[in-house]
N, C-alpha and C. Protein backbone atom coordinates (compact mmCIF):
# COMPACT_ATOMS: atom_id res chain seq x y z
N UNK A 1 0.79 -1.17 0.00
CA UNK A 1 0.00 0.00 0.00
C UNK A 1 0.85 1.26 0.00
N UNK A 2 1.85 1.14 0.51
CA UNK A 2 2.92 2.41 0.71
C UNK A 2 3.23 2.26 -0.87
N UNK A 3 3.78 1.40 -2.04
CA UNK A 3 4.20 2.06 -2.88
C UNK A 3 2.43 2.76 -3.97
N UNK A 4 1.59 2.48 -3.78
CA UNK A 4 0.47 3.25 -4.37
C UNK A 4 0.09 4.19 -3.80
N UNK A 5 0.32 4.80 -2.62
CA UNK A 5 -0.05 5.66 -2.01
C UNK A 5 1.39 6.71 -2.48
N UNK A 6 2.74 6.41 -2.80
CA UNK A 6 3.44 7.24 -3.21
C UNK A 6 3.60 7.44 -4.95
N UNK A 7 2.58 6.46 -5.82
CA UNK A 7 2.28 6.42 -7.14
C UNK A 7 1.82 7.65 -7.04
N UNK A 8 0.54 7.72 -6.26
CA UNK A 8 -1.10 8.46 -5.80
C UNK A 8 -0.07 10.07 -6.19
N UNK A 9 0.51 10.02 -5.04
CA UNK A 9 1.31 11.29 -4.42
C UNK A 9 2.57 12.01 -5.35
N UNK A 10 2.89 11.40 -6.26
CA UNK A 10 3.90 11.47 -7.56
C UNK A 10 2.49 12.05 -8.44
N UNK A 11 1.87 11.42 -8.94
CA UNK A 11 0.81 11.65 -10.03
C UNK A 11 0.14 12.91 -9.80
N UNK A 12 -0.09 13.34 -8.48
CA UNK A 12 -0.73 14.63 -7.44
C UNK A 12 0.28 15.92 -8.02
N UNK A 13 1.54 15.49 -7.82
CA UNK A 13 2.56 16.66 -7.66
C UNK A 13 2.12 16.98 -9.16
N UNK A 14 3.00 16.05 -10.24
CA UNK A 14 2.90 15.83 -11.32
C UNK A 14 1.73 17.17 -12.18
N UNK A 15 0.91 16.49 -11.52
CA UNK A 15 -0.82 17.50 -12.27
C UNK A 15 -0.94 19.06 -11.63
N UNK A 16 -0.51 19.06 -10.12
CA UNK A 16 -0.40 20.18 -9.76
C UNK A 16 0.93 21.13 -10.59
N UNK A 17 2.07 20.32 -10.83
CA UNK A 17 3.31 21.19 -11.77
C UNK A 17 2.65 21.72 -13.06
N UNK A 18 2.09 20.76 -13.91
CA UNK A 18 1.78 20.90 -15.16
C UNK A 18 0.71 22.11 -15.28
N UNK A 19 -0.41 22.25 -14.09
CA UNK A 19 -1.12 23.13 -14.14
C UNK A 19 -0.49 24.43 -13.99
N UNK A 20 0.80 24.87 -13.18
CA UNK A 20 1.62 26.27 -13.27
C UNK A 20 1.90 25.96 -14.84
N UNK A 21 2.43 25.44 -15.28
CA UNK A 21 3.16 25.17 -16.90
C UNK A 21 2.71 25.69 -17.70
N UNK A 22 0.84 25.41 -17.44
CA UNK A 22 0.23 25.82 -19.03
C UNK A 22 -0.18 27.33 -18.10
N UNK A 23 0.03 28.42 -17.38
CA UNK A 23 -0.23 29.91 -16.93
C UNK A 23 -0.81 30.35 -18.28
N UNK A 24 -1.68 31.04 -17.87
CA UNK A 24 -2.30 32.12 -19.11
C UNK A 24 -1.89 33.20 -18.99
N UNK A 25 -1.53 34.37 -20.01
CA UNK A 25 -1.33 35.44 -20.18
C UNK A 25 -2.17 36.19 -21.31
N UNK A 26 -2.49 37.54 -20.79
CA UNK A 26 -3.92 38.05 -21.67
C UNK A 26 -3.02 39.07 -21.77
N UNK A 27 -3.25 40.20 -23.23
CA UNK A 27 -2.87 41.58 -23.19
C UNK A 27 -3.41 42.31 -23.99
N UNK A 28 -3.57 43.57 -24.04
CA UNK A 28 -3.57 44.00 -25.32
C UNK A 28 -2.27 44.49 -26.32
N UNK A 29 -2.05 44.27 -27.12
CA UNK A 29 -0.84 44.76 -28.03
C UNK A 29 -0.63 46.38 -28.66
N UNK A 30 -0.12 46.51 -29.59
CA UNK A 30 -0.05 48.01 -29.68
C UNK A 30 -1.10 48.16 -30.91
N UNK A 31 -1.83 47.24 -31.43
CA UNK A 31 -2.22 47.71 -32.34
C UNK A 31 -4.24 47.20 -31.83
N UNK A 32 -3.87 47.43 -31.01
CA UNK A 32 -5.39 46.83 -30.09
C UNK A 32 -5.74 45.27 -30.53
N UNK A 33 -5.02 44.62 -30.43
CA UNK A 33 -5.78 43.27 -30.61
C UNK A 33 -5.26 42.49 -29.23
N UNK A 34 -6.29 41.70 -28.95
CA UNK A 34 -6.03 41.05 -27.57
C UNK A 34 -5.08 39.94 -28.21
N UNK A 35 -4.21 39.31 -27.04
CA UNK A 35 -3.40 38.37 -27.44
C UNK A 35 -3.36 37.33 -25.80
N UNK A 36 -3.84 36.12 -26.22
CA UNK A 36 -3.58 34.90 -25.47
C UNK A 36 -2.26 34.50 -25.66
N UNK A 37 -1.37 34.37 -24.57
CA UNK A 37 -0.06 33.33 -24.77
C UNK A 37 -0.35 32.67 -23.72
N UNK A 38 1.44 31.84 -23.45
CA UNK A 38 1.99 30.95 -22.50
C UNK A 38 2.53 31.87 -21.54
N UNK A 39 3.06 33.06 -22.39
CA UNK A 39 4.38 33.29 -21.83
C UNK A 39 3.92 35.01 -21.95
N UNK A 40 4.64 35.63 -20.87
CA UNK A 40 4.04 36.97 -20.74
C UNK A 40 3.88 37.84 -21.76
N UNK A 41 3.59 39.03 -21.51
CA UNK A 41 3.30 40.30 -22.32
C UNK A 41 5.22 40.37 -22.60
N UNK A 42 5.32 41.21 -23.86
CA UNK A 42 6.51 41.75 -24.00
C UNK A 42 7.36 42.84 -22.86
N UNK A 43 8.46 43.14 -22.90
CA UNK A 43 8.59 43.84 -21.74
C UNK A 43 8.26 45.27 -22.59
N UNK A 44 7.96 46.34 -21.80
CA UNK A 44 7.41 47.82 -22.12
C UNK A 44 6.19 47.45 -22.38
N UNK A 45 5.63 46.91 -22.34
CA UNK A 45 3.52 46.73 -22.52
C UNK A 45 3.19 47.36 -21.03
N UNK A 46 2.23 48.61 -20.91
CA UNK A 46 2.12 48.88 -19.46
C UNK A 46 1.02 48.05 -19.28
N UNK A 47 1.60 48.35 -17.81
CA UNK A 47 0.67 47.24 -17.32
C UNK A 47 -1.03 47.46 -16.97
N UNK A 48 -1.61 48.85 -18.04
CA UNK A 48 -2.87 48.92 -17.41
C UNK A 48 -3.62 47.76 -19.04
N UNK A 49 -2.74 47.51 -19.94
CA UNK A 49 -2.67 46.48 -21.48
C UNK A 49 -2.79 44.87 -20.54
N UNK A 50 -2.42 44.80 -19.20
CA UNK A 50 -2.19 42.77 -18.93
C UNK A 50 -3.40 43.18 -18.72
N UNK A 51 -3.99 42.16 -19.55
CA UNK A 51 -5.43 41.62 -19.07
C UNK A 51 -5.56 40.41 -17.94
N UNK A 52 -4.44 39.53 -17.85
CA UNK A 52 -4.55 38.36 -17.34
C UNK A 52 -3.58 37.46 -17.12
N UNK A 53 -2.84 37.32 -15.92
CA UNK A 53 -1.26 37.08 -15.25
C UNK A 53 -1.67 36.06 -14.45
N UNK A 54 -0.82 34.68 -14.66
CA UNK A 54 -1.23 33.37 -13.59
C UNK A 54 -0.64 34.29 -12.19
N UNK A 55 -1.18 33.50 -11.51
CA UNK A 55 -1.06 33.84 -9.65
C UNK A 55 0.24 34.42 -9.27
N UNK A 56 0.38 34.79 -8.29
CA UNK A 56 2.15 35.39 -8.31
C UNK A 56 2.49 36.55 -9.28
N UNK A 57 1.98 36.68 -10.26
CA UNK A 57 2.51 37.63 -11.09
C UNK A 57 2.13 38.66 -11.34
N UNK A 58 2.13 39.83 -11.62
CA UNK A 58 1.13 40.92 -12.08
C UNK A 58 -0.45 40.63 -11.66
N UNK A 59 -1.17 41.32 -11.08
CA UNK A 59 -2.45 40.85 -11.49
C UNK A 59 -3.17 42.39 -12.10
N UNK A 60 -4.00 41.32 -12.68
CA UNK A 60 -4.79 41.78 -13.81
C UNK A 60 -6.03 42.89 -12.98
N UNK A 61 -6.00 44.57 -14.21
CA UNK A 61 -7.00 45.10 -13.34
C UNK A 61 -8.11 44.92 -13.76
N UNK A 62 -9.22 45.50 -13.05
CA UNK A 62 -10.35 44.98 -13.44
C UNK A 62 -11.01 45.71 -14.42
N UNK A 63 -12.12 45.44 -15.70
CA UNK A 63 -11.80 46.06 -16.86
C UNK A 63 -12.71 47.43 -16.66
N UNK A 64 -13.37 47.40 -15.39
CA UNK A 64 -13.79 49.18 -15.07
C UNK A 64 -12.55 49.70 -15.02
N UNK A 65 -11.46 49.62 -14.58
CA UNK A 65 -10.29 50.63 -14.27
C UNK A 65 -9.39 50.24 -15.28
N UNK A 66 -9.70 49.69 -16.62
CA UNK A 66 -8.74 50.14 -17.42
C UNK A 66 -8.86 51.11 -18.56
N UNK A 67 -8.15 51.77 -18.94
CA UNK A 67 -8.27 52.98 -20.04
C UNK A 67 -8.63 52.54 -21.28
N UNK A 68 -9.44 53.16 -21.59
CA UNK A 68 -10.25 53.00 -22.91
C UNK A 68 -8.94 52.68 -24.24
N UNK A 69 -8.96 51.54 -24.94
CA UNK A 69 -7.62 51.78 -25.65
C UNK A 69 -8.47 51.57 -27.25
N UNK A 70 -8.15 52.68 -27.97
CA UNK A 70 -8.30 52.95 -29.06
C UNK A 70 -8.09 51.95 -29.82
N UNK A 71 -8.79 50.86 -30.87
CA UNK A 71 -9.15 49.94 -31.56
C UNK A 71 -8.35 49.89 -32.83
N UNK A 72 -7.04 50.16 -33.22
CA UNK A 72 -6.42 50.01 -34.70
C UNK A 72 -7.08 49.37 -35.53
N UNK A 73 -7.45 50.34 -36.82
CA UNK A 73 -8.53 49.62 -37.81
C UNK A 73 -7.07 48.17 -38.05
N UNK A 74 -8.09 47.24 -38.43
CA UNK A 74 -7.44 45.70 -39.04
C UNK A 74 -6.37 45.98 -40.30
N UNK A 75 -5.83 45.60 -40.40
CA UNK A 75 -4.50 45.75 -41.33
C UNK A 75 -5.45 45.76 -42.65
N UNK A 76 -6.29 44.68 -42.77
CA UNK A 76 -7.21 45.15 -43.97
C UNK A 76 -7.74 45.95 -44.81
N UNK A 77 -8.70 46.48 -43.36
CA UNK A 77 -9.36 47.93 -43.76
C UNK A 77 -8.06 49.35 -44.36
N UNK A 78 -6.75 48.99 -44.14
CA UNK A 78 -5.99 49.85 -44.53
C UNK A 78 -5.55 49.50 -45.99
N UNK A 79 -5.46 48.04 -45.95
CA UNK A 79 -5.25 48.19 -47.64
C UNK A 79 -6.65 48.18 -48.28
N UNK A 80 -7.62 47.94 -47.58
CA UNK A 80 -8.90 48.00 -48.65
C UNK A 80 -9.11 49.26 -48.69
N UNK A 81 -8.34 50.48 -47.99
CA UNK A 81 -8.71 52.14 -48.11
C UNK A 81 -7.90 52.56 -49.23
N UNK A 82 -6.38 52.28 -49.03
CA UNK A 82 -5.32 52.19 -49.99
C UNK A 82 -6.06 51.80 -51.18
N UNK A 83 -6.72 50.52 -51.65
CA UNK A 83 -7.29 50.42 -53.21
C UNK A 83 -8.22 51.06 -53.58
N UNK A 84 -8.79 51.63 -52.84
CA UNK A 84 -9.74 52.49 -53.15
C UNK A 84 -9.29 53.30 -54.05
N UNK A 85 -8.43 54.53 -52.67
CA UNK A 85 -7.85 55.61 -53.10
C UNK A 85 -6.96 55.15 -54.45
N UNK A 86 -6.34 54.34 -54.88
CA UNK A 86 -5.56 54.16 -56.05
C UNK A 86 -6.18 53.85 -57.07
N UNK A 87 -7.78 52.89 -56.61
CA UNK A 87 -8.66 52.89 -58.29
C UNK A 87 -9.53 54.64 -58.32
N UNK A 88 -9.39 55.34 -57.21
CA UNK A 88 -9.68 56.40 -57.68
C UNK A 88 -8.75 57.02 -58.69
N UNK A 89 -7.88 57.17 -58.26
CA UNK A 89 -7.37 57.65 -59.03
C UNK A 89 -6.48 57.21 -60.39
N UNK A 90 -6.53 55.86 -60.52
CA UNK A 90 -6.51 55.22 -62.05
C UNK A 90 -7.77 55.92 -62.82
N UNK A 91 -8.90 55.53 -62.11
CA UNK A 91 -10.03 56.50 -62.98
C UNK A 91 -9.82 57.51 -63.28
N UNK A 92 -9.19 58.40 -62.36
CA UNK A 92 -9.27 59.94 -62.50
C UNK A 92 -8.60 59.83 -64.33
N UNK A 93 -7.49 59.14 -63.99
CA UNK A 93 -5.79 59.21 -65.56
C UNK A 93 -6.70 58.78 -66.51
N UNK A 94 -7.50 57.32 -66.45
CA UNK A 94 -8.21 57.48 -67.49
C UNK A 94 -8.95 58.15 -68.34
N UNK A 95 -9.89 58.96 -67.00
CA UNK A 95 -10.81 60.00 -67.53
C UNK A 95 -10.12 61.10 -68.19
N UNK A 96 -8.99 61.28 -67.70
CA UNK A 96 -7.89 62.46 -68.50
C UNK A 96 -7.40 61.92 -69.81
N UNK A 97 -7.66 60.83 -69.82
CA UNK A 97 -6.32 59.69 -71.27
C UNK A 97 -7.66 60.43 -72.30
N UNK A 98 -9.27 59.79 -72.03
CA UNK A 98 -10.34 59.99 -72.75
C UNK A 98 -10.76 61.33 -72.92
N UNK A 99 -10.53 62.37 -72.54
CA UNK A 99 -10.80 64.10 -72.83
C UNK A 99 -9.12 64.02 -73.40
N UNK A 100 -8.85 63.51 -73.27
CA UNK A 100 -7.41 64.06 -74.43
C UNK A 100 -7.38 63.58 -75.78
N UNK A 101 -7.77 61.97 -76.17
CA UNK A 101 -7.88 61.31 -77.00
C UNK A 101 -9.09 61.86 -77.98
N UNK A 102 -10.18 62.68 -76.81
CA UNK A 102 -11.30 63.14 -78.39
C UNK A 102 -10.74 64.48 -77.98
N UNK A 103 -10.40 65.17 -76.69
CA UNK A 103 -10.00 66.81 -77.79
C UNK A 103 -9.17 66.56 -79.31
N UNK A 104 -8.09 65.41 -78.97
CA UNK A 104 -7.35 65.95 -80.16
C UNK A 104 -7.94 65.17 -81.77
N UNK A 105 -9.15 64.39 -81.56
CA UNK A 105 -10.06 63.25 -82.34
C UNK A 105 -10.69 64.65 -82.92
N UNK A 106 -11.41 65.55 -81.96
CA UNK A 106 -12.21 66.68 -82.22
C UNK A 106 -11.14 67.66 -83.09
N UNK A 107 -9.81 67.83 -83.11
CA UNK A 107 -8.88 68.99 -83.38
C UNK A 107 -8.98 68.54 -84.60
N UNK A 108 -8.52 67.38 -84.74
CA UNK A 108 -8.19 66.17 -86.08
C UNK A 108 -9.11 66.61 -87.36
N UNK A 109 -10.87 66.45 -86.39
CA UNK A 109 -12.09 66.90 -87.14
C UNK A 109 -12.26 67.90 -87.51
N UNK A 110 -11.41 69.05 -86.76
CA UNK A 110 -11.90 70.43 -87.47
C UNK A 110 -11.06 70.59 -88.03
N UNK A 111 -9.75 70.35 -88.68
CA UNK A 111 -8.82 69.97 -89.44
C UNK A 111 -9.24 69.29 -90.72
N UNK A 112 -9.70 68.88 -90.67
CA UNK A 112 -10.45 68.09 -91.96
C UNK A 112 -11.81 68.93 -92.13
N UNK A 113 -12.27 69.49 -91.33
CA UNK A 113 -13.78 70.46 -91.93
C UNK A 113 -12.88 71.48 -92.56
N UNK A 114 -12.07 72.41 -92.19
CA UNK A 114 -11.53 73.42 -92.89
C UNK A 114 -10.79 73.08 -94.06
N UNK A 115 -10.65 72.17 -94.08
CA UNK A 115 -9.94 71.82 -95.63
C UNK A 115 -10.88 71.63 -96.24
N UNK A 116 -12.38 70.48 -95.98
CA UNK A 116 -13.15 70.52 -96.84
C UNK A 116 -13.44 71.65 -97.72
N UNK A 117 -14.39 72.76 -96.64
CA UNK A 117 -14.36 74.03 -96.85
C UNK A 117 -13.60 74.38 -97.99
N UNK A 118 -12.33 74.68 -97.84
CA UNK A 118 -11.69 75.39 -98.56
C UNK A 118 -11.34 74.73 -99.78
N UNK A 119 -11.97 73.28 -100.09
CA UNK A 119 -11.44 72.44 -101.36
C UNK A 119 -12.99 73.10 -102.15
N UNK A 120 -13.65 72.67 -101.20
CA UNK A 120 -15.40 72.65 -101.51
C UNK A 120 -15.56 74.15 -102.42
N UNK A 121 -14.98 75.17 -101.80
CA UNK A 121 -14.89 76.72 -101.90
C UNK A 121 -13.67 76.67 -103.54
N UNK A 122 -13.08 75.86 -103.89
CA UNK A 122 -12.24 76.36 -104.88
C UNK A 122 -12.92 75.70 -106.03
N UNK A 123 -13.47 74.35 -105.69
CA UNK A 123 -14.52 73.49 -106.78
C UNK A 123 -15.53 74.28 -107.07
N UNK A 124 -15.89 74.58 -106.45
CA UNK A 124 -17.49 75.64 -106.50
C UNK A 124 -17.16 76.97 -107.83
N UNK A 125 -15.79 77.90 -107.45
CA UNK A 125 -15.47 78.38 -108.34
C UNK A 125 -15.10 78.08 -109.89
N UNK A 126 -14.88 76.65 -109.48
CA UNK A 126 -14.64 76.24 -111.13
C UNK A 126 -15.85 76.00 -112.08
N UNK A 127 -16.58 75.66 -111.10
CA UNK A 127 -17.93 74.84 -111.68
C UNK A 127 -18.47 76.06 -112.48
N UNK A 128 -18.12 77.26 -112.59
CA UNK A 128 -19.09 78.17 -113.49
C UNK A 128 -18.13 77.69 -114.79
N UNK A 129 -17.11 77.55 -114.59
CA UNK A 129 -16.58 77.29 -115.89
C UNK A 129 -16.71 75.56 -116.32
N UNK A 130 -17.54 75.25 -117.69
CA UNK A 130 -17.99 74.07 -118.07
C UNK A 130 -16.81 73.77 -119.06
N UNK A 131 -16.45 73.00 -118.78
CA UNK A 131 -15.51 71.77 -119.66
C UNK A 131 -16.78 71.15 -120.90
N UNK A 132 -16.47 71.28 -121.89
CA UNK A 132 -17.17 70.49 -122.67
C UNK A 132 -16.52 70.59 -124.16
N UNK A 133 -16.58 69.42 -124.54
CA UNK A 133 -16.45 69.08 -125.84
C UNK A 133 -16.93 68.39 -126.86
N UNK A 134 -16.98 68.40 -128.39
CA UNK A 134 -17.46 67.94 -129.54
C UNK A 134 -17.42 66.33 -129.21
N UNK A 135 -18.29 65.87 -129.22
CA UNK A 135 -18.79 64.17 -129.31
C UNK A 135 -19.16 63.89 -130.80
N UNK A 136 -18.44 63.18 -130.75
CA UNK A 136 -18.49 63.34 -132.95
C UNK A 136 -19.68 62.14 -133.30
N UNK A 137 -20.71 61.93 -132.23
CA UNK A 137 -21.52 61.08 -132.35
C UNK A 137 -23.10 62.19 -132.11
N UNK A 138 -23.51 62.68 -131.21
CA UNK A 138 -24.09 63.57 -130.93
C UNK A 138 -23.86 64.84 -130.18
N UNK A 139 -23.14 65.26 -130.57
CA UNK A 139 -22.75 66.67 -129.99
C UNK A 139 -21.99 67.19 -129.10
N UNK A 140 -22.40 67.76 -128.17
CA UNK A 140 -21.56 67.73 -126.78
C UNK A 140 -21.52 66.97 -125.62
N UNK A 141 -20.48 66.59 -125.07
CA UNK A 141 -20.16 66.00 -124.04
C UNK A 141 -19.44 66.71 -122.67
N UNK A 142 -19.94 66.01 -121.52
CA UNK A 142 -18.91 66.74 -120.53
C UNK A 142 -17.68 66.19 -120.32
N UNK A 143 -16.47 66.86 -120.07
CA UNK A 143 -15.15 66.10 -119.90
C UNK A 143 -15.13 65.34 -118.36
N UNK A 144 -14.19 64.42 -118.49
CA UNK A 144 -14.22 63.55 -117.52
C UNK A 144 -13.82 64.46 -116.37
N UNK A 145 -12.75 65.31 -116.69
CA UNK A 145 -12.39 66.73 -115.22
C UNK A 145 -13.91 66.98 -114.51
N UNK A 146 -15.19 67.31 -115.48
CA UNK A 146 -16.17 67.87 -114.78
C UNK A 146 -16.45 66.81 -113.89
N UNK A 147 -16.80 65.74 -114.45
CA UNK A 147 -17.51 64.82 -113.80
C UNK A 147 -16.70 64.35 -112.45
N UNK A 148 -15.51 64.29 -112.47
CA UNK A 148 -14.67 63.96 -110.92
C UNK A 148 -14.47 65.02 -110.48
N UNK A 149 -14.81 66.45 -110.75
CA UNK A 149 -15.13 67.48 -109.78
C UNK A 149 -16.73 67.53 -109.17
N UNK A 150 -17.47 66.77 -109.81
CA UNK A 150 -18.96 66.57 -109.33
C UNK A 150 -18.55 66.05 -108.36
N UNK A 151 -18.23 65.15 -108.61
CA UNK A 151 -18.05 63.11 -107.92
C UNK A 151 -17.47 64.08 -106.19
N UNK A 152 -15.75 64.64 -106.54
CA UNK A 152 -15.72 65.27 -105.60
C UNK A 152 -16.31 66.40 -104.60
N UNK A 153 -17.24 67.16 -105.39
CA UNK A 153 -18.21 68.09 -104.43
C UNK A 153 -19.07 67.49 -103.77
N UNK A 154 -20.02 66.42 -104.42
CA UNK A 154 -20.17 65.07 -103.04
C UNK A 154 -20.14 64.93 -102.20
N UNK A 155 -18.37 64.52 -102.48
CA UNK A 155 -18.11 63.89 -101.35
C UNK A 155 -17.73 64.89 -100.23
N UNK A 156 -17.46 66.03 -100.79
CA UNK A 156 -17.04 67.02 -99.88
C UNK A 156 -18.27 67.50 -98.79
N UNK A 157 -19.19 67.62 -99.94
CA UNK A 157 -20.85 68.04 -99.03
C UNK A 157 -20.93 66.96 -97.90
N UNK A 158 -21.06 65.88 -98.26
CA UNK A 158 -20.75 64.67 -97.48
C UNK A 158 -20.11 64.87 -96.05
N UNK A 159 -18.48 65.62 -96.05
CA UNK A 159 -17.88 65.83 -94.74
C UNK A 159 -18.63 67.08 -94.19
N UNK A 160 -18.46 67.52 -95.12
CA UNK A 160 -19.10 69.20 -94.40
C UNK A 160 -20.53 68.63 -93.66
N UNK A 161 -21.03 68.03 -94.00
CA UNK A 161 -22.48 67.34 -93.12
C UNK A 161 -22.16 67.10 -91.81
N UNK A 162 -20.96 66.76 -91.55
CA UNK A 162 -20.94 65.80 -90.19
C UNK A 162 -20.01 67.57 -89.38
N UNK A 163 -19.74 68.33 -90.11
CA UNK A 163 -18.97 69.25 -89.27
C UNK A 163 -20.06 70.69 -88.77
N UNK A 164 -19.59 70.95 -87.84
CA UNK A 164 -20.33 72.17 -87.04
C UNK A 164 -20.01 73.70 -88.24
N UNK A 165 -21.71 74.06 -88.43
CA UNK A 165 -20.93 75.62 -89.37
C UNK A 165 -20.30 76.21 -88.87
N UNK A 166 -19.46 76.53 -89.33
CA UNK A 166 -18.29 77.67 -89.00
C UNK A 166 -17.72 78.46 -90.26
């Protein structure tokens, strides 16, 4: 009976050691998140941050008397603010790429209306003067010059359609 009664008494100690072993430690960190360990708070954590010190050690105050500690948004919420702000402003460059691409689409266009204009304006003057000649079949004919200055006033009326009067 003496050696089970000192099994008993080994196995006793044993469970009582192991229970100091696993000590809890509670804190808050610097970026407000609570943290469970084994093993204490870092050193410089004040101590109104220990939430929770095994026996013997620090004890923990009670959470009326501790100071309100400001909540660090989640590492997340900082890069999900960060993408924000950066697809804002990819949009913004785009929206600048697209007012640049038709101002100068628009410059391009009035570039091509003023030439019309001024082709349209020199054809027009010719047209009082008729090209024509003897068709040794029935009479007169128009020369092919007239007819591809028609063909071209057309096409000119044509651009001038799509351009603003000026």
């Amino acid at each position: 009976m003496n050696a089970r009664c000192l099994r008993l008494l080994c196995a006793g100690a044993l469970t009582l050691a192991s229970v100091s072993a696993h000590a809890q430690y509670s804190w808050i960190d610097d970026k407000g998140v609570r943290v469970f360990s084994d093993r204490p708070a870092p050193p410089g954590t004040p101590p109104g941050r220990i939430l929770k010190a095994p026996r013997g050690m620090d004890a923990a105050p009670s959470p009326a008397a501790m100071p309100a500690v400001p909540h660090a948004a989640p590492d997340w919420k900082k890069r999900e603010e960060e993408y924000k702000r950066r697809s804002a402003l990819r949009a913004g460059e785009e929206e600048k790429e697209k007012l640049a691409a038709r101002d100068a689409q628009r410059a391009a266009h009035d570039v091509a209306c003023v030439r019309a204009r001024e082709a349209q304006g020199k054809l027009e003057q010719l047209e009082t003067a008729r090209f024509q000649a003897w068709n040794k079949n029935s009479g007169r004919d128009q020369l092919p010059e007239l007819e591809n200055r028609q063909r071209e006033l057309l096409r000119l009326r044509a651009v001038l359609s799509a351009c603003v009067p000026g």
